[in-house]
C-alpha atoms as a PDB file:
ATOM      1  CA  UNK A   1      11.267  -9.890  20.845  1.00  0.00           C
ATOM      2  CA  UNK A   2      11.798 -12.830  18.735  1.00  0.00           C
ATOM      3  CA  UNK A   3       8.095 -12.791  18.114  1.00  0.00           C
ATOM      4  CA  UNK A   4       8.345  -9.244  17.075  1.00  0.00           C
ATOM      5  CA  UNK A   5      11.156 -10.298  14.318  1.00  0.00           C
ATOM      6  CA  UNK A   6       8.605 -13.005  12.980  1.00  0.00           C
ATOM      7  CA  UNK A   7       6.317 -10.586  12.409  1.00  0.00           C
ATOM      8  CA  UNK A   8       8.396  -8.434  10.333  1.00  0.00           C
ATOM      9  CA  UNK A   9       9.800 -11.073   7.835  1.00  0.00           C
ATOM     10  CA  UNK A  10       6.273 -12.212   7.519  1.00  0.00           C
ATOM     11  CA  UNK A  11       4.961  -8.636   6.846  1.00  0.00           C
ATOM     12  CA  UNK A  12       8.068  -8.296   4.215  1.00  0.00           C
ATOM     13  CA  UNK A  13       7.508 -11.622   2.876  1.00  0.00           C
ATOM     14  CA  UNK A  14       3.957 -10.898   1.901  1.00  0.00           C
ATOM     15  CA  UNK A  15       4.736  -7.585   0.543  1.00  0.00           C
ATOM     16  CA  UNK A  16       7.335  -8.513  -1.688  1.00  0.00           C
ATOM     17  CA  UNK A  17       5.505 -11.500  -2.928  1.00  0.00           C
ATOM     18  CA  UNK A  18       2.205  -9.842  -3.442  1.00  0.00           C
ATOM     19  CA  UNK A  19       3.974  -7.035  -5.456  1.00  0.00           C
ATOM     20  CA  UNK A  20       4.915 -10.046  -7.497  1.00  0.00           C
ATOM     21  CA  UNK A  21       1.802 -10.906  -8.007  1.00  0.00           C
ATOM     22  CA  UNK A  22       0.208  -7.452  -9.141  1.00  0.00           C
ATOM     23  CA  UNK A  23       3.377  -7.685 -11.822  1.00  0.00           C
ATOM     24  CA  UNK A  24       2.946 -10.911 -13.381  1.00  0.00           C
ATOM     25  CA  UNK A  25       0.130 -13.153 -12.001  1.00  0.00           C
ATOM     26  CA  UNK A  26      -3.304 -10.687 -11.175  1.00  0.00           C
ATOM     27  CA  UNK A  27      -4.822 -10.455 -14.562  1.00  0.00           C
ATOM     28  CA  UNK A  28      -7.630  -8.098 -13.325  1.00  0.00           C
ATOM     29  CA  UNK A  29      -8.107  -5.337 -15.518  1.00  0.00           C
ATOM     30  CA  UNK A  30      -8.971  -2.683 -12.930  1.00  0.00           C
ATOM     31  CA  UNK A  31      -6.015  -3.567 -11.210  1.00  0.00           C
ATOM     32  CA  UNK A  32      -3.490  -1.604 -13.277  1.00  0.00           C
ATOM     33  CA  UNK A  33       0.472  -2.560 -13.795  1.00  0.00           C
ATOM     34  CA  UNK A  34       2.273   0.245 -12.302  1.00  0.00           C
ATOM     35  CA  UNK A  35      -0.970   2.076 -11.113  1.00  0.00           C
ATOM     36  CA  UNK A  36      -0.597   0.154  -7.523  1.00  0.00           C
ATOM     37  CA  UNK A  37       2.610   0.238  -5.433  1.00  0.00           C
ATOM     38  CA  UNK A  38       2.587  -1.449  -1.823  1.00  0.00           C
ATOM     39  CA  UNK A  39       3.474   0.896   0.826  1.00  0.00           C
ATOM     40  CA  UNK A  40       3.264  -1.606   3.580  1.00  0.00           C
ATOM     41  CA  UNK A  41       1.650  -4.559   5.245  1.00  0.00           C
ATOM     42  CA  UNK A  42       0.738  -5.028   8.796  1.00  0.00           C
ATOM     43  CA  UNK A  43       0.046  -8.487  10.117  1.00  0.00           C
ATOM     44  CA  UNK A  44      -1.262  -9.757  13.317  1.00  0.00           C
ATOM     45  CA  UNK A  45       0.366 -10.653  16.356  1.00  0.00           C
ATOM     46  CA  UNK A  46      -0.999 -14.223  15.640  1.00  0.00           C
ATOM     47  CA  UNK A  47      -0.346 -14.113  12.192  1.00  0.00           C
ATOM     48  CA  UNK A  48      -3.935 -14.996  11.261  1.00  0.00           C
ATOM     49  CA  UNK A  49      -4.500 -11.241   9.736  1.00  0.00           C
ATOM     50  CA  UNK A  50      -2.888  -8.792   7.374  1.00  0.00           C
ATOM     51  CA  UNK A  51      -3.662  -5.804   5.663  1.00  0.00           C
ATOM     52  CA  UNK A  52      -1.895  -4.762   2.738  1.00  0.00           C
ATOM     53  CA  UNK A  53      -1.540  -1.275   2.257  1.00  0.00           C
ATOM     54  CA  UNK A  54      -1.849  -0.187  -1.444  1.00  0.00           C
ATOM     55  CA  UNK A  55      -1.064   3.616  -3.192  1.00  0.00           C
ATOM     56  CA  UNK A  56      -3.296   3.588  -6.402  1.00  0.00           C
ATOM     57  CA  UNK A  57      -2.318   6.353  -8.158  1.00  0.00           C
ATOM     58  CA  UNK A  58      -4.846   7.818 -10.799  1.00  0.00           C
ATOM     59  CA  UNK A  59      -8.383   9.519 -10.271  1.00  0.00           C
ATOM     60  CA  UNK A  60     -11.086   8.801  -7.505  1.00  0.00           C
ATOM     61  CA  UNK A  61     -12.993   6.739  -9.937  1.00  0.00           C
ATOM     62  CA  UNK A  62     -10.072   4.638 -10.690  1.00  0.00           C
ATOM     63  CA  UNK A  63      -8.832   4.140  -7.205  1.00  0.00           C
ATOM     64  CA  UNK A  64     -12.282   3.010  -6.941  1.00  0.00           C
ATOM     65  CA  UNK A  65     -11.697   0.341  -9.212  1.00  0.00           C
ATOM     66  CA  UNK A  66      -8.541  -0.490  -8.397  1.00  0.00           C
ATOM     67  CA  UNK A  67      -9.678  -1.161  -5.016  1.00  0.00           C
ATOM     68  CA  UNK A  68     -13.199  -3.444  -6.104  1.00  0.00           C
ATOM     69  CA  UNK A  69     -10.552  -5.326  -7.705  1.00  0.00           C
ATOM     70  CA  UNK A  70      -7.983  -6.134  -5.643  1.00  0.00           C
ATOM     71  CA  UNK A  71     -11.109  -6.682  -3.129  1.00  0.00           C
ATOM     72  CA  UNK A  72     -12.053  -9.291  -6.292  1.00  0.00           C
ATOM     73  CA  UNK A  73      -8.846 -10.859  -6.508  1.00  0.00           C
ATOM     74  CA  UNK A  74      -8.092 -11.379  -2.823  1.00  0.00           C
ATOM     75  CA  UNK A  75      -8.973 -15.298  -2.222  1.00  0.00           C
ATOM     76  CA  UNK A  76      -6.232 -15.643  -5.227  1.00  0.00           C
ATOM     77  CA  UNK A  77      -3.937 -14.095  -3.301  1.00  0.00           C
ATOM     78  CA  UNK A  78      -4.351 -15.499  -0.173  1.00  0.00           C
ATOM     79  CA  UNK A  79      -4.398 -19.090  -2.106  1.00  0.00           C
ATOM     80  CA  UNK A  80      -1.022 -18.574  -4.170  1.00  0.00           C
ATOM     81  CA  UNK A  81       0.489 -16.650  -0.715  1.00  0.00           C
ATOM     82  CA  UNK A  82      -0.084 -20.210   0.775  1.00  0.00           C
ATOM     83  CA  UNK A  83       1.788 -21.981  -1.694  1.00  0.00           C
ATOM     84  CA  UNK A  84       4.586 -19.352  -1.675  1.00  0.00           C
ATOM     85  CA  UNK A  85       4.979 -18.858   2.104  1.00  0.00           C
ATOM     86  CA  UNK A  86       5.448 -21.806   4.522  1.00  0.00           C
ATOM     87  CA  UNK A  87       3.058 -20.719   7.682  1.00  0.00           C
ATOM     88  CA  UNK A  88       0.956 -23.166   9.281  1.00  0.00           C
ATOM     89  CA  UNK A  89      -2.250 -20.791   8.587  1.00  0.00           C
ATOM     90  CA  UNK A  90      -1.985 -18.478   5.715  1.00  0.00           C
ATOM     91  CA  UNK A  91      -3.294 -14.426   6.986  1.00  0.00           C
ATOM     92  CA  UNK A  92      -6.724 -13.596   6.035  1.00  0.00           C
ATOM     93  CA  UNK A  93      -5.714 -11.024   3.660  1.00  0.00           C
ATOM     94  CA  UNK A  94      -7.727  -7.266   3.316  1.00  0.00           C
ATOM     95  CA  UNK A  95      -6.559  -4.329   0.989  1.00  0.00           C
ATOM     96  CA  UNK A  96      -6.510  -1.130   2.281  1.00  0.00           C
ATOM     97  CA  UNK A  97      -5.698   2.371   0.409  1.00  0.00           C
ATOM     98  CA  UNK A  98      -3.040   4.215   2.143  1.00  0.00           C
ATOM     99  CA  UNK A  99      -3.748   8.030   1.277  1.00  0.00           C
ATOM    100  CA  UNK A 100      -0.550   9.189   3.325  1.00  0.00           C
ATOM    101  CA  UNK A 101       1.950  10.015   0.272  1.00  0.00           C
ATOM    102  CA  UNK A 102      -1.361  11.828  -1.330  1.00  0.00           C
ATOM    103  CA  UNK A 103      -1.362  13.609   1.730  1.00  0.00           C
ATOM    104  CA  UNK A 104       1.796  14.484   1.944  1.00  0.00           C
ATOM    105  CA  UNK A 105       2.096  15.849  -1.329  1.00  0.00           C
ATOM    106  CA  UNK A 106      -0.645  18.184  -0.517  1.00  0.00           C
ATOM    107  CA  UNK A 107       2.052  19.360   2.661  1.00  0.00           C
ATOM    108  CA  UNK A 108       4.316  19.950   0.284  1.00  0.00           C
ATOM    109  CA  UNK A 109       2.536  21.789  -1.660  1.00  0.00           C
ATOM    110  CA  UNK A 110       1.005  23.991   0.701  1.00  0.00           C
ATOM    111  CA  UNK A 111       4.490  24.713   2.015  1.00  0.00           C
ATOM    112  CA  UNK A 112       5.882  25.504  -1.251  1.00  0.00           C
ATOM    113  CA  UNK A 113       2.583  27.934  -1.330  1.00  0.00           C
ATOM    114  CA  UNK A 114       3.418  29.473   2.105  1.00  0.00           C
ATOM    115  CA  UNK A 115       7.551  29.816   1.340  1.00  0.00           C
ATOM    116  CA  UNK A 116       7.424  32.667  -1.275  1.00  0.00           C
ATOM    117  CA  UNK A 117       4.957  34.236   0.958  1.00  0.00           C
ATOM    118  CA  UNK A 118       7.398  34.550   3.588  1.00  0.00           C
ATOM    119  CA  UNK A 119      10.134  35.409   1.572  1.00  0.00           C
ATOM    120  CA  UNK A 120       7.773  38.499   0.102  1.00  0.00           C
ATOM    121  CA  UNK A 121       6.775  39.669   3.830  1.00  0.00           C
ATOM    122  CA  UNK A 122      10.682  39.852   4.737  1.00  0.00           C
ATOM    123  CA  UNK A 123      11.456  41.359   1.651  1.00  0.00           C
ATOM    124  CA  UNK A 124       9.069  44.493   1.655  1.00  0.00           C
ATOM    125  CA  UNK A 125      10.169  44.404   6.029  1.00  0.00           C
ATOM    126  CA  UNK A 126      13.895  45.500   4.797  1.00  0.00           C
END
């Protein structure tokens, strides 16, 4: 259990300070300000892996690019995590797109789609 709380401050940790770091310190161009949010970060049981789930926001191409450069900047981030976090081994970091609020936007618009359908069908019913 205890182990299980570990985890979790170490998953927020790293998400709050690499959102920090796509603000003020990653200079890569393809990485856009405001472009990238965090949506979450899972780390390792053992604490020696975490992947950092980004939203890029934008076109396929520049999620593409978005994502070669985070891919770019990731020893920098694992380096200035180090010096920011106090763990005895710093995660091997990876970047992953998470496609899930796309997704669900698409859900959302396919029920908004589907509700004046009903509401036509119950309408010519009466």
């Amino acid at each position: 259990m205890a182990n299980s709380r570990r985890i979790e401050k170490v998953s927020s940790l790293i998400k709050r300070e690499v959102s920090q770091m796509l603000i003020s310190e990653i200079k890569d161009d393809r990485v856009g300000a405001g472009m990238v949010s965090i949506t979450h970060v899972e780390v390792s049981g053992d604490l020696q892996h975490a992947k950092i789930f980004v939203s890029i926001y934008g076109t396929a191409e520049a999620k593409r690019e978005t994502m070669e450069g985070l891919k770019a900047c990731t020893p920098f981030v694992r380096r200035s995590l180090g010096q920011k976090i106090s763990l005895r081994h710093t995660p091997e970091i990876r970047f992953r797109e998470d496609s899930s609020l796309e997704k669900g936007d698409q859900l959302i618009q396919l029920i908004n789609r589907i509700t004046p359908l009903e509401e036509e069908e119950i309408g010519a019913e009466e």
